[in-house]
PDB file of N, CA and C in Angstrom:
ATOM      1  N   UNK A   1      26.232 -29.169  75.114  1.00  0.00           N
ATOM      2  CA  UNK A   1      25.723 -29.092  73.767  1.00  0.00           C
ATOM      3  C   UNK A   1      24.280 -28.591  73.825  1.00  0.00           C
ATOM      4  N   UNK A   2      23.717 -27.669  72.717  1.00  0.00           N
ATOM      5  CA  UNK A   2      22.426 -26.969  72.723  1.00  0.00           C
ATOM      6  C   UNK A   2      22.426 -27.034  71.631  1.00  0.00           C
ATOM      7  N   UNK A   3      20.408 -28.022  71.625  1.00  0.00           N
ATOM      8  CA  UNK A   3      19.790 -28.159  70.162  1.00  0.00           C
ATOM      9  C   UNK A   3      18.857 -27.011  70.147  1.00  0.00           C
ATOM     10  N   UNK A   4      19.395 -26.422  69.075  1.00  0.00           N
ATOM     11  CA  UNK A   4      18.042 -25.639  68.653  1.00  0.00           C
ATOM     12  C   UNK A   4      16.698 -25.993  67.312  1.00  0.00           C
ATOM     13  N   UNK A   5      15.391 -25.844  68.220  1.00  0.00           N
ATOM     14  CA  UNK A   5      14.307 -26.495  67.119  1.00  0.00           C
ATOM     15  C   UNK A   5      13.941 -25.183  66.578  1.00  0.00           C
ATOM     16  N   UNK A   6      14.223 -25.180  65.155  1.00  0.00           N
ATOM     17  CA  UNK A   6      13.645 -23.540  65.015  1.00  0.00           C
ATOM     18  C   UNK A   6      12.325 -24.053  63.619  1.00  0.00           C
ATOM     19  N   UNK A   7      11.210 -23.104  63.765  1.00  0.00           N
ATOM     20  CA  UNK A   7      10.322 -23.468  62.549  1.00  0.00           C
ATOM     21  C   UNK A   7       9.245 -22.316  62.726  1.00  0.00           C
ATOM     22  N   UNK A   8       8.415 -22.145  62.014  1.00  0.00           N
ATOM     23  CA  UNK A   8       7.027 -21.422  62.776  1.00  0.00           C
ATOM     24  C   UNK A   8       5.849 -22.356  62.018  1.00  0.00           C
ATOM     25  N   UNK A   9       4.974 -22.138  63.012  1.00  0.00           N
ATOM     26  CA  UNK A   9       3.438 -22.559  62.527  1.00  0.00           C
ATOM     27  C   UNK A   9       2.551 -21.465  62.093  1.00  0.00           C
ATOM     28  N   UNK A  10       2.237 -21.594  61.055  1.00  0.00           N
ATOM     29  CA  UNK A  10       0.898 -20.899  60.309  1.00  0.00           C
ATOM     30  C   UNK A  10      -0.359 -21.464  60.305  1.00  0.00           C
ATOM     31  N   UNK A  11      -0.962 -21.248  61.744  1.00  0.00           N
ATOM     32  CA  UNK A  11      -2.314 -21.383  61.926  1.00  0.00           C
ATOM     33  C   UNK A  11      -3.475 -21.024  60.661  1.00  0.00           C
ATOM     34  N   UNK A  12      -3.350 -19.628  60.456  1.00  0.00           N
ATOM     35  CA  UNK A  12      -4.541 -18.914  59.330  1.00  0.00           C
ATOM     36  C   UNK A  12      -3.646 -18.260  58.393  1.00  0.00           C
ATOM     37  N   UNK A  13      -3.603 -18.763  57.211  1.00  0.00           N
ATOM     38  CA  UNK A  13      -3.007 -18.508  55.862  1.00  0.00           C
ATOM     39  C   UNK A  13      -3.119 -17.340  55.713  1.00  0.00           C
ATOM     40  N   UNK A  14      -4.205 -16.909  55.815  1.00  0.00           N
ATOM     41  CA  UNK A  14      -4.847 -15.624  55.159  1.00  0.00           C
ATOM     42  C   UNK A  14      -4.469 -14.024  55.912  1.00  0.00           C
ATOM     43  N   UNK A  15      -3.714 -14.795  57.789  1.00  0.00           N
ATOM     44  CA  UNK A  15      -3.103 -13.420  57.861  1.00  0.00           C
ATOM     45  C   UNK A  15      -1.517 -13.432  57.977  1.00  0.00           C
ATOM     46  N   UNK A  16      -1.703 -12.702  56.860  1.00  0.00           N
ATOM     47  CA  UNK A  16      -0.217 -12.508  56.335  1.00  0.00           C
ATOM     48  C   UNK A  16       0.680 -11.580  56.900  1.00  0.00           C
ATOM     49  N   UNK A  17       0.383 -10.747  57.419  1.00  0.00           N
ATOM     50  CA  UNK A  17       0.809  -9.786  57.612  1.00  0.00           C
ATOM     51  C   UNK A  17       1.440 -10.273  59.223  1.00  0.00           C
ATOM     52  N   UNK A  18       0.656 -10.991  60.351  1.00  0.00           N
ATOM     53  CA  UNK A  18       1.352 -12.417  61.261  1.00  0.00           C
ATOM     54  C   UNK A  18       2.273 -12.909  60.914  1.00  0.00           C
ATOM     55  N   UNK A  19       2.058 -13.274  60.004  1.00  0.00           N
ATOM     56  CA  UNK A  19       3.287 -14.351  59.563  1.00  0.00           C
ATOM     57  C   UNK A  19       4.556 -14.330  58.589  1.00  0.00           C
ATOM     58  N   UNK A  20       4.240 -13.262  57.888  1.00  0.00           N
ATOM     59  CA  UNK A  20       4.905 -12.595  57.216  1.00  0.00           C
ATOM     60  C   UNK A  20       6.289 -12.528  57.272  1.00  0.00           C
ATOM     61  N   UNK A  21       6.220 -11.036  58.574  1.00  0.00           N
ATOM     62  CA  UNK A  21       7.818 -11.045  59.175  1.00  0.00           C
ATOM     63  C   UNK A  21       8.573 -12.345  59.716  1.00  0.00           C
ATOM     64  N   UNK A  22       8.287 -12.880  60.587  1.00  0.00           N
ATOM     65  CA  UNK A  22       8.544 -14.285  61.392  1.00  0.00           C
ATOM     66  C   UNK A  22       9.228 -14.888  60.192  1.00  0.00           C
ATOM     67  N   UNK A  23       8.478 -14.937  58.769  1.00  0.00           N
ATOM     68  CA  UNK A  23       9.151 -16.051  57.519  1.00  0.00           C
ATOM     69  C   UNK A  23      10.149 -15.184  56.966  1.00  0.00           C
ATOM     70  N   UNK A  24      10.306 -13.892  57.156  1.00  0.00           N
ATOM     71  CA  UNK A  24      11.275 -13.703  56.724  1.00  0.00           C
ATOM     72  C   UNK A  24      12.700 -13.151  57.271  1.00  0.00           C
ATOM     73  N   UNK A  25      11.824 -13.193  58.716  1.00  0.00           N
ATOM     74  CA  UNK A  25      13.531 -13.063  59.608  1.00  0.00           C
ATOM     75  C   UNK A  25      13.965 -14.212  59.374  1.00  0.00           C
ATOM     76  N   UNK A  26      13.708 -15.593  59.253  1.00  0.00           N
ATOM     77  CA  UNK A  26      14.233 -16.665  59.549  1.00  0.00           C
ATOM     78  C   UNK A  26      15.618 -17.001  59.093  1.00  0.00           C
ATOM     79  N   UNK A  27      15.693 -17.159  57.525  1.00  0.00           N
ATOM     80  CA  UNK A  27      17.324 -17.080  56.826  1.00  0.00           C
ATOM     81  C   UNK A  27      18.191 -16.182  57.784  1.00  0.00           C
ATOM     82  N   UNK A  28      18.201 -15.092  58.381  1.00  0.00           N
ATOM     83  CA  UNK A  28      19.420 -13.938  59.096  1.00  0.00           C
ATOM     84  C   UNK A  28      19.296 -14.677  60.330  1.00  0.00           C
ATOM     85  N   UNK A  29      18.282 -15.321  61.069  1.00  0.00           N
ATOM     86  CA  UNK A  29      18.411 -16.092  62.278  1.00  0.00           C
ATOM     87  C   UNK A  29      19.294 -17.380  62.057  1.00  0.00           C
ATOM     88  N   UNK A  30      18.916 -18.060  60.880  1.00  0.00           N
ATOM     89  CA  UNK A  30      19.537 -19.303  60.890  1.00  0.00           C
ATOM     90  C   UNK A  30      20.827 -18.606  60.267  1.00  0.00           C
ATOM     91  N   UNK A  31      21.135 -18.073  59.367  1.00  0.00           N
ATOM     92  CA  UNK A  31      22.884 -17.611  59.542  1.00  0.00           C
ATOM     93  C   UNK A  31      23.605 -17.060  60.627  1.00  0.00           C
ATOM     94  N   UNK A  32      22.963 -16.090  61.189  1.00  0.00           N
ATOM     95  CA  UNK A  32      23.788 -15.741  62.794  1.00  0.00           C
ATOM     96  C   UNK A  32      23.579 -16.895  63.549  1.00  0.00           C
ATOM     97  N   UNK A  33      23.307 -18.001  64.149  1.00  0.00           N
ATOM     98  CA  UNK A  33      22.936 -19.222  64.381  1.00  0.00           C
ATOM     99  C   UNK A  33      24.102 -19.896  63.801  1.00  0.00           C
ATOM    100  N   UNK A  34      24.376 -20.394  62.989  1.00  0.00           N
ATOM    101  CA  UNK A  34      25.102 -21.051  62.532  1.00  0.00           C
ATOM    102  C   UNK A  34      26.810 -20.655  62.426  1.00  0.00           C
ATOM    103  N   UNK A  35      26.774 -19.534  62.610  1.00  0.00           N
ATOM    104  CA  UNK A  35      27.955 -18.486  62.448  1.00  0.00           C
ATOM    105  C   UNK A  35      28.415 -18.584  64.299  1.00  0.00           C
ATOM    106  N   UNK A  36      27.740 -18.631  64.965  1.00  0.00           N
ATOM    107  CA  UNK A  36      27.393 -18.480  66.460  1.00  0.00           C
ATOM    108  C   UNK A  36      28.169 -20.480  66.594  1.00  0.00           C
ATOM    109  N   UNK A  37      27.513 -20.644  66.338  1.00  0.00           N
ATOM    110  CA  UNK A  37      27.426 -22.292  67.014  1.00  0.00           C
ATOM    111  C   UNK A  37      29.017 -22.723  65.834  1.00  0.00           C
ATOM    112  N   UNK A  38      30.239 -22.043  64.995  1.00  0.00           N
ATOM    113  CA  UNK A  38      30.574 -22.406  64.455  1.00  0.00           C
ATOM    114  C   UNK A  38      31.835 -21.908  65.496  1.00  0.00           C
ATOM    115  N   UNK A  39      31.465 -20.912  65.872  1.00  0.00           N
ATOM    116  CA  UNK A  39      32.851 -20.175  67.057  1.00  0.00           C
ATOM    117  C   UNK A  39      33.146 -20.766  68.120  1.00  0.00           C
ATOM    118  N   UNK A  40      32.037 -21.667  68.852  1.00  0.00           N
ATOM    119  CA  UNK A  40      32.106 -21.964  69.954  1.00  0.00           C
ATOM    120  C   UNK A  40      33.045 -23.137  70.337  1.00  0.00           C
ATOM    121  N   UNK A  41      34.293 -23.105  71.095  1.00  0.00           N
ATOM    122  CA  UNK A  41      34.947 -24.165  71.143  1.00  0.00           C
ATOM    123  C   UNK A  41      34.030 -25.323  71.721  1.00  0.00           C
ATOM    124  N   UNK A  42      34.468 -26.389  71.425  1.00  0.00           N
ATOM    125  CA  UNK A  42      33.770 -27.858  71.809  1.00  0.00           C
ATOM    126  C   UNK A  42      34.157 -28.434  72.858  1.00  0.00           C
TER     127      UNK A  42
END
């Protein structure tokens, strides 16, 4: 069994353009993720 911790930290608000992408790959990570971990026999 494999836990995955997924999150990001936003050190400086103000650069956005850092942090930006990272927040918005996240939803297509956590669906292929979940789609992934739903196939796998137990």
């Amino acid at each position: 069994m494999t836990v995955f911790l997924i999150g990001i930290r936003i050190n400086k608000w103000y650069k956005v353009n850092k942090w930006l992408p990272v927040f918005l790959a996240m939803p297509p990570m956590m669906k292929e993720l979940s789609q992934i971990s739903l196939n796998v026999p137990s």
